[in-house]
Protein backbone atom coordinates (compact mmCIF):
# COMPACT_ATOMS: atom_id res chain seq x y z
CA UNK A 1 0.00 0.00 0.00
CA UNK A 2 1.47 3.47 -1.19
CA UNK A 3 0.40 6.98 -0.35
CA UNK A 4 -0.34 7.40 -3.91
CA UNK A 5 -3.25 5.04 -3.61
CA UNK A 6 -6.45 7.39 -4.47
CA UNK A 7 -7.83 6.05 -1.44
CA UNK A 8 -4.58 6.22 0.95
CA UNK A 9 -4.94 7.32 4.39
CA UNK A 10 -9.38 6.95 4.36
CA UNK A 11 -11.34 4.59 6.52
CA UNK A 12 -14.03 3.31 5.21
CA UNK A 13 -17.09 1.17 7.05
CA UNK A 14 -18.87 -1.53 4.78
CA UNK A 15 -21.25 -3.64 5.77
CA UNK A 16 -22.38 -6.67 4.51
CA UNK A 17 -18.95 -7.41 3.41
CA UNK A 18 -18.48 -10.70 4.36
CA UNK A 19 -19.77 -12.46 0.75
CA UNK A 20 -20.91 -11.01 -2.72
CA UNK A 21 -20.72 -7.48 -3.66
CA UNK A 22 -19.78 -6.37 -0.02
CA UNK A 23 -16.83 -8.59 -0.28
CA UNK A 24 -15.41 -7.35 -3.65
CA UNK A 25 -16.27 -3.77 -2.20
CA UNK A 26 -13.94 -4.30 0.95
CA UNK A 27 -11.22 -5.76 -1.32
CA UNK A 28 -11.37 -2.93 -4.02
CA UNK A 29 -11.32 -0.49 -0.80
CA UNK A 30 -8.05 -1.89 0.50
CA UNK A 31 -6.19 -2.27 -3.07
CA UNK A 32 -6.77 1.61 -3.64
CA UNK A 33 -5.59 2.20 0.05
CA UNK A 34 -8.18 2.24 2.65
CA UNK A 35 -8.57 1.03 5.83
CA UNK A 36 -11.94 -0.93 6.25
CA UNK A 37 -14.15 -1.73 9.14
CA UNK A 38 -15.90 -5.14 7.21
CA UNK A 39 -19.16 -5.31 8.65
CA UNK A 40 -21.45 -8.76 8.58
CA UNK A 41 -24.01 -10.66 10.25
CA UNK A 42 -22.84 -14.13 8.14
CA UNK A 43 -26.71 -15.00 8.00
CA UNK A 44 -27.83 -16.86 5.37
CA UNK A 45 -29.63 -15.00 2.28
CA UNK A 46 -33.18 -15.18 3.92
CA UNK A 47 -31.64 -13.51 7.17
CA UNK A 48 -31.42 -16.51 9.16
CA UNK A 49 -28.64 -17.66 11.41
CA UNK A 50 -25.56 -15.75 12.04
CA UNK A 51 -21.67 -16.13 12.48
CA UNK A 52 -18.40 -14.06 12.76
CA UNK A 53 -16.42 -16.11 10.09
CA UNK A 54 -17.46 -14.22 7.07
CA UNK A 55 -16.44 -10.77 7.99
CA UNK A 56 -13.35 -12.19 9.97
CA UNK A 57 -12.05 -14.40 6.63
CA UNK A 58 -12.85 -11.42 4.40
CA UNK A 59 -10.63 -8.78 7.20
CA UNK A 60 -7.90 -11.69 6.99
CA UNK A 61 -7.60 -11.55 3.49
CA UNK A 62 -7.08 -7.64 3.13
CA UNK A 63 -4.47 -8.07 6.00
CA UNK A 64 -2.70 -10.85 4.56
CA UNK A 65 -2.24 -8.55 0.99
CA UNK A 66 -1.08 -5.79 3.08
CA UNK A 67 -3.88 -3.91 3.59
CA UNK A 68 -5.83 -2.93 7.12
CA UNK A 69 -8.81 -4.33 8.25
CA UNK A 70 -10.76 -5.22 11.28
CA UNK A 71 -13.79 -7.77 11.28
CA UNK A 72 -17.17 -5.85 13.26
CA UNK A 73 -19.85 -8.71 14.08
CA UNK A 74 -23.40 -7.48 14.04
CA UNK A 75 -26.98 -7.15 12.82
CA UNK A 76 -27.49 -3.55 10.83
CA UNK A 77 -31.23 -2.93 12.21
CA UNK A 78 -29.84 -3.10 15.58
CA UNK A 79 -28.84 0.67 16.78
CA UNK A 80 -26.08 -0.93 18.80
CA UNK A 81 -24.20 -2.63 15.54
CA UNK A 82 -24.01 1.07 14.16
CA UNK A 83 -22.77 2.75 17.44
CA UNK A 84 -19.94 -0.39 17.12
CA UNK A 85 -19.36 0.21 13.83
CA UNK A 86 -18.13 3.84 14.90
CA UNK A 87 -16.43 2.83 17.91
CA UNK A 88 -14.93 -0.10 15.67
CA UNK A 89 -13.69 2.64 13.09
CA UNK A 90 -12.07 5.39 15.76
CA UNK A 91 -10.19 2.69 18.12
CA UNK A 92 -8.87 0.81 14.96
CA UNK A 93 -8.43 3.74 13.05
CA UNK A 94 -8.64 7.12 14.74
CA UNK A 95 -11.04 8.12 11.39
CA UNK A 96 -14.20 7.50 9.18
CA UNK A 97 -14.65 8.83 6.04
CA UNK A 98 -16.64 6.60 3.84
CA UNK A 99 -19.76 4.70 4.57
CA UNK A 100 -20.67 1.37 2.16
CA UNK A 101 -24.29 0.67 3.39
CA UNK A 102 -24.42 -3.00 1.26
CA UNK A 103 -26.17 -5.30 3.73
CA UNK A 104 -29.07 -7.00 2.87
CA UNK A 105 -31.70 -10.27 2.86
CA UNK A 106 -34.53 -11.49 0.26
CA UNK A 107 -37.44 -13.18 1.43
CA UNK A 108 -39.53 -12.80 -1.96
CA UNK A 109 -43.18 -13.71 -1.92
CA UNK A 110 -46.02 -12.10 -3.88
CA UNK A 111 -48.04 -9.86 -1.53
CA UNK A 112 -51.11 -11.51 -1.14
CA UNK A 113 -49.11 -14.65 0.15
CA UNK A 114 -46.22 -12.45 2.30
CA UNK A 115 -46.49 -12.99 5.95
CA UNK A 116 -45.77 -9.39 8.02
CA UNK A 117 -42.88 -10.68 9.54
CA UNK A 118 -41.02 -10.75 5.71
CA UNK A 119 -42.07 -7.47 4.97
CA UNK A 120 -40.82 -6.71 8.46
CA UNK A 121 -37.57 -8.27 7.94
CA UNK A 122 -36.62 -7.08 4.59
CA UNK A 123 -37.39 -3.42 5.46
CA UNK A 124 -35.53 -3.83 8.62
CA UNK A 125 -32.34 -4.74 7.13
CA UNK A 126 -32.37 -2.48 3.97
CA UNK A 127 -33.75 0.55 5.13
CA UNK A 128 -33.77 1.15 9.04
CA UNK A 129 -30.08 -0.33 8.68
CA UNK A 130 -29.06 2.23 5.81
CA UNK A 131 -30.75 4.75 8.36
CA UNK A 132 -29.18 3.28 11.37
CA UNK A 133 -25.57 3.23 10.28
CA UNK A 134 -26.25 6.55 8.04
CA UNK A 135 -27.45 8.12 11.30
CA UNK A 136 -24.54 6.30 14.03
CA UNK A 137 -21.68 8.02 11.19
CA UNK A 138 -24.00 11.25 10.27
CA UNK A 139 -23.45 12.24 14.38
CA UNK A 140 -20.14 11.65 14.03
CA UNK A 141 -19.34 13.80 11.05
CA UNK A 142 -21.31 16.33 12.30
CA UNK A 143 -19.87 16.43 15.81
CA UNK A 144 -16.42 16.77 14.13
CA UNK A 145 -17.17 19.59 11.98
CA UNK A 146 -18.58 21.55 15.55
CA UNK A 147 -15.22 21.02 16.31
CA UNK A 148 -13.76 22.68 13.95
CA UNK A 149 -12.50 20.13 11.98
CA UNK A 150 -12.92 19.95 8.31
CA UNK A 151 -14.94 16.60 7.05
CA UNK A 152 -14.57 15.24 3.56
CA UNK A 153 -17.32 12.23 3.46
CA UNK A 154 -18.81 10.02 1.36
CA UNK A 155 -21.69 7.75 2.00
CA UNK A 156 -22.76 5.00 -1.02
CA UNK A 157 -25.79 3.51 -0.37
CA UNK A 158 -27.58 0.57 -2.32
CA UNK A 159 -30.46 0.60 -3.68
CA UNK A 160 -31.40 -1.55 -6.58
CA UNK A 161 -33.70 -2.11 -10.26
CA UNK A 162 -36.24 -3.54 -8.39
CA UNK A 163 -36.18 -0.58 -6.05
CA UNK A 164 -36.07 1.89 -9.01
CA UNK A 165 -38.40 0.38 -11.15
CA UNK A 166 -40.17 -2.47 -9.28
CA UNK A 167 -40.48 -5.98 -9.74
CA UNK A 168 -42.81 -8.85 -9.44
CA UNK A 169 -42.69 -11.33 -6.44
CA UNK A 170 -40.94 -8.16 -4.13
CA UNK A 171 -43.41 -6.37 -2.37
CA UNK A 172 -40.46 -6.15 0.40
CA UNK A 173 -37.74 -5.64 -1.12
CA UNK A 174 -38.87 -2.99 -3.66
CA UNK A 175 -40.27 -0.42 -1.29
CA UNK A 176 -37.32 -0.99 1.02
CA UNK A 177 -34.60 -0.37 -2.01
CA UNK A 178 -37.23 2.07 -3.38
CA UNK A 179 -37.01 4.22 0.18
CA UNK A 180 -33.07 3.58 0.04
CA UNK A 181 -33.00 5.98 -2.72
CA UNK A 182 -35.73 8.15 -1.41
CA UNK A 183 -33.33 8.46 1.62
CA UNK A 184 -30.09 9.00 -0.15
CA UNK A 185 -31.29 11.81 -1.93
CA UNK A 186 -32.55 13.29 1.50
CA UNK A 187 -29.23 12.41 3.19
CA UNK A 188 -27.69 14.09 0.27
CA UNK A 189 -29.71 17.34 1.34
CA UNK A 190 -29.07 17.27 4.67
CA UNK A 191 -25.47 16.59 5.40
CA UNK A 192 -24.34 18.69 2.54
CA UNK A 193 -23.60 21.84 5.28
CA UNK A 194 -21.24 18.66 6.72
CA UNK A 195 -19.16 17.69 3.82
CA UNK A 196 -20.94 14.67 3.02
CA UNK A 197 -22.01 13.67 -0.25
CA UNK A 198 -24.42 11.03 -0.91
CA UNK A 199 -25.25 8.40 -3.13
CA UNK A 200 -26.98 5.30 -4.69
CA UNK A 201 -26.24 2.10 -6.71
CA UNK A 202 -28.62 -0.19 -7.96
CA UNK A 203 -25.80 -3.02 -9.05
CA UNK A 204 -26.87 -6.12 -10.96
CA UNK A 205 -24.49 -9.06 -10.51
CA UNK A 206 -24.31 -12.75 -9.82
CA UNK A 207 -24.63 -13.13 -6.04
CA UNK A 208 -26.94 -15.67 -3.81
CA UNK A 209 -28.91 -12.48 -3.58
CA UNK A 210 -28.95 -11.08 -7.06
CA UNK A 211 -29.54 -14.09 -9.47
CA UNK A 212 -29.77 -12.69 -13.31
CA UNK A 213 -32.19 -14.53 -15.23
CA UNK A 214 -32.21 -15.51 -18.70
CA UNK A 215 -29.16 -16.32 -21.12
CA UNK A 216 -25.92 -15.66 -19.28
CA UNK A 217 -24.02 -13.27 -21.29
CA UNK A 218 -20.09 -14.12 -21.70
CA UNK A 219 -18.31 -11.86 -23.48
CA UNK A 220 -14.82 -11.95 -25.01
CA UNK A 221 -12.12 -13.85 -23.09
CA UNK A 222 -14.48 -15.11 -20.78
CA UNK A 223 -15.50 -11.98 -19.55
CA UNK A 224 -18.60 -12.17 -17.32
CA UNK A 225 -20.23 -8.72 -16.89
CA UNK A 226 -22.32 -10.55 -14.45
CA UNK A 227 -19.48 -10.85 -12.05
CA UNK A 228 -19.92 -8.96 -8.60
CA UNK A 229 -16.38 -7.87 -8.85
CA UNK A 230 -16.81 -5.80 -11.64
CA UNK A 231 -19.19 -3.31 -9.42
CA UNK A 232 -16.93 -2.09 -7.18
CA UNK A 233 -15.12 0.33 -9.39
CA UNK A 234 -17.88 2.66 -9.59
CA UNK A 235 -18.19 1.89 -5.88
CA UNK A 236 -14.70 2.99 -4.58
CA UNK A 237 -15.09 6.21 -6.62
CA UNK A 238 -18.52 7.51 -4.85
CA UNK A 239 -16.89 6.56 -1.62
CA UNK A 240 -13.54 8.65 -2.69
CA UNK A 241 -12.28 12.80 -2.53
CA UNK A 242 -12.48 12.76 -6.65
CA UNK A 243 -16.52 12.35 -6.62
CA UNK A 244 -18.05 15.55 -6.11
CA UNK A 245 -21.60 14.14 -7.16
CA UNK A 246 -24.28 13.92 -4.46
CA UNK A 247 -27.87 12.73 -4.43
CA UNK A 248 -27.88 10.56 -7.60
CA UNK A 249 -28.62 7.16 -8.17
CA UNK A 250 -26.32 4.84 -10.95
CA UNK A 251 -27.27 1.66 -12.59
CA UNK A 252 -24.33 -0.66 -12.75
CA UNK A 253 -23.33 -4.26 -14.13
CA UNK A 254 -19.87 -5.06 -15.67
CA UNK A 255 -19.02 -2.26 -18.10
CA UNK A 256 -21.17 -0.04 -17.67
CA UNK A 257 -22.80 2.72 -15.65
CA UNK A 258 -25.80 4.51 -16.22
CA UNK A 259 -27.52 7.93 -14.31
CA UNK A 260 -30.86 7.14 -12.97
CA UNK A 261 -32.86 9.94 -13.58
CA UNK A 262 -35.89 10.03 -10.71
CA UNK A 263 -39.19 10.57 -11.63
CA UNK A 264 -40.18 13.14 -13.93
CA UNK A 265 -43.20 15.10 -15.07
CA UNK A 266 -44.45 13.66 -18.66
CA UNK A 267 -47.44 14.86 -19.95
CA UNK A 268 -50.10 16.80 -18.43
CA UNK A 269 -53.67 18.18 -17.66
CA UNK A 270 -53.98 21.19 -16.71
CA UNK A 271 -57.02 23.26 -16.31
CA UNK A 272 -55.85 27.25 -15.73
CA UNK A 273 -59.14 28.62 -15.14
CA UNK A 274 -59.32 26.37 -12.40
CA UNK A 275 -59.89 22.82 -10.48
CA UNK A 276 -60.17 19.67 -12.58
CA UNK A 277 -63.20 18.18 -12.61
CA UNK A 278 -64.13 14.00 -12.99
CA UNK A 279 -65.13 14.91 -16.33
CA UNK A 280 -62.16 16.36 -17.19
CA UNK A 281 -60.14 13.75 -15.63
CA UNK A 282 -61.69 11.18 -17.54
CA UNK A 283 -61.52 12.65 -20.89
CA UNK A 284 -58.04 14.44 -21.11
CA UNK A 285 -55.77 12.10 -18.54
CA UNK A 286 -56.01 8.73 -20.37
CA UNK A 287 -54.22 10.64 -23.11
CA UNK A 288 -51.89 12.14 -21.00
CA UNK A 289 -50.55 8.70 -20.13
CA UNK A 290 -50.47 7.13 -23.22
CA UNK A 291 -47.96 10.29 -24.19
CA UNK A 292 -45.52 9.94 -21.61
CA UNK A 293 -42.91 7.63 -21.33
CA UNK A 294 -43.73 4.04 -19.86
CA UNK A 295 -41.97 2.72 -16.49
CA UNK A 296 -38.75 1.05 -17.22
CA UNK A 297 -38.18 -2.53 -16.15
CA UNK A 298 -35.04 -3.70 -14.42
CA UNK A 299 -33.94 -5.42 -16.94
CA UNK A 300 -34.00 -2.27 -19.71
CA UNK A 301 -31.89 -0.21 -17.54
CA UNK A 302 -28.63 -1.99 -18.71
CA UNK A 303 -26.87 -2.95 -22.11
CA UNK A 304 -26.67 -6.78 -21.22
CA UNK A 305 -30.81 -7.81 -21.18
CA UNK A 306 -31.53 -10.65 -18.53
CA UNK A 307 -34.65 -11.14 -20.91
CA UNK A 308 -34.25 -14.44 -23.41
């Protein structure tokens, strides 16, 4: 590791880094220099069961290529795990500057046949833990720059297609990734006066979360833009001092990146001598629709279709 490392001398916190995504994450943050606090529950993909081994293997390995690391044991929806995390990152460290909120569980089910306790769940670990964690490092951020010292942060949360553009079978897991990027874009807003910037990725990859479906798509050499690895580039850069973006949202699979633009205004009806009446409604509206651009599906928002 060399001080000219675009990452050199940051901390960041990641969690969910013990497997998947989080794992490449933690490894790409180390490579470019950064010390990182690798954060997992080691539960299986539905939530279930727990261990330290995953996030302790995955610290190992950065230490053993010469990076720093430290393993943090614990469950994101649980205020206490982000309060560690912090602690975690200042006794290890003495610093934070880049939060990876990654964790996550799927426990699809259409609605009409989800019990409460998956909606629960899924929500619980997605969004109250991106709040949680966002909130635990927020303070701390905040508190520094009352003291006078200058903060230069970066928070990358996760959000994903199904969150963006919603998806069948996920009545859980599409509000939750849905209100992550509801959230970043508020987070973005309010920790700007803080020297935080703030943003979303809604990755698609192979992982025992994120199946693709359809042909798999190999492309020359073997290339597999399907590979988790091949997210973390984009990732390390929103967590790093060269991204000035904030409150924006990026589709992302192997060689590509795309801006997700939020929802905009299509057409209209618009009455200017005043209210809109039923009648109105009814005759002008259906119209209005049929002009403006349909919702995008998760698997149009990238050049490699998951569609056969």
């Amino acid at each position: 590791m060399t001080a000219s490392l675009p990452l050199a001398g940051r901390v960041a916190i990641i969690t969910g880094a013990g497997g998947g995504i989080g794992r490449q994450h933690a490894l790409a943050y180390a490579r470019l220099g950064s010390a990182v606090v690798v954060n997992d529950f080691g539960g299986s993909g539905d939530g279930t069961g727990s261990s330290a081994a995953p996030a302790e293997q995955v610290a190992a390995e950065i230490r053993a290529m010469g990076g720093q690391a430290v393993a943090q044991f614990g469950d994101v929806s649980d205020p206490k795990c982000a309060e560690e995390m912090v602690t975690v990152a200042m006794d290890e460290f003495g610093d934070i500057n880049t939060l990876v909120n990654n964790a996550g569980i799927l426990r699809d089910r259409t609605i009409l046949n989800m019990p409460v306790e998956d909606f629960d769940l899924v929500l619980g670990v997605h969004l109250r833990g991106t709040f949680l964690t966002t909130q635990a490092v927020g303070r701390f951020w905040r508190d520094h720059v009352k003291e006078g010292k200058g903060v230069d942060a970066r928070i990358v949360n996760t959000t994903s297609g199904s969150g963006l553009f919603g998806n069948f079978g996920q009545g859980n897991y599409s509000p939750a990734k849905a209100g992550i990027a509801a959230f970043t874009i508020v987070t973005s807003l309010e920790f700007a006066k803080y020297g935080v910037n703030a943003n979303c990725i809604a990755p698609v990859a192979k992982t025992r979360l994120i199946g693709t479906t359809g042909t798999d798509v190999t492309l020359k050499e073997g290339y597999d833009p399907f590979d988790p690895q091949f997210v973390s580039p984009l990732v390390t850069w929103l967590g790093g001092p060269d991204c000035q973006v904030t409150g924006r949202a990026f589709s992302v699979v192997g060689g590509y990146v795309g801006v997700a633009e939020a929802w905009q205004i299509g057409d209209s009806v618009y009455n200017p001598d005043g209210p809109l009446t039923y009648e109105m409604i009814n005759e002008q509206l259906p119209a209005a629709v049929a002009n403006s651009k349909p919702n995008m599906s998760p698997a149009s928002s990238h050049p490699y279709s998951m569609r056969d």
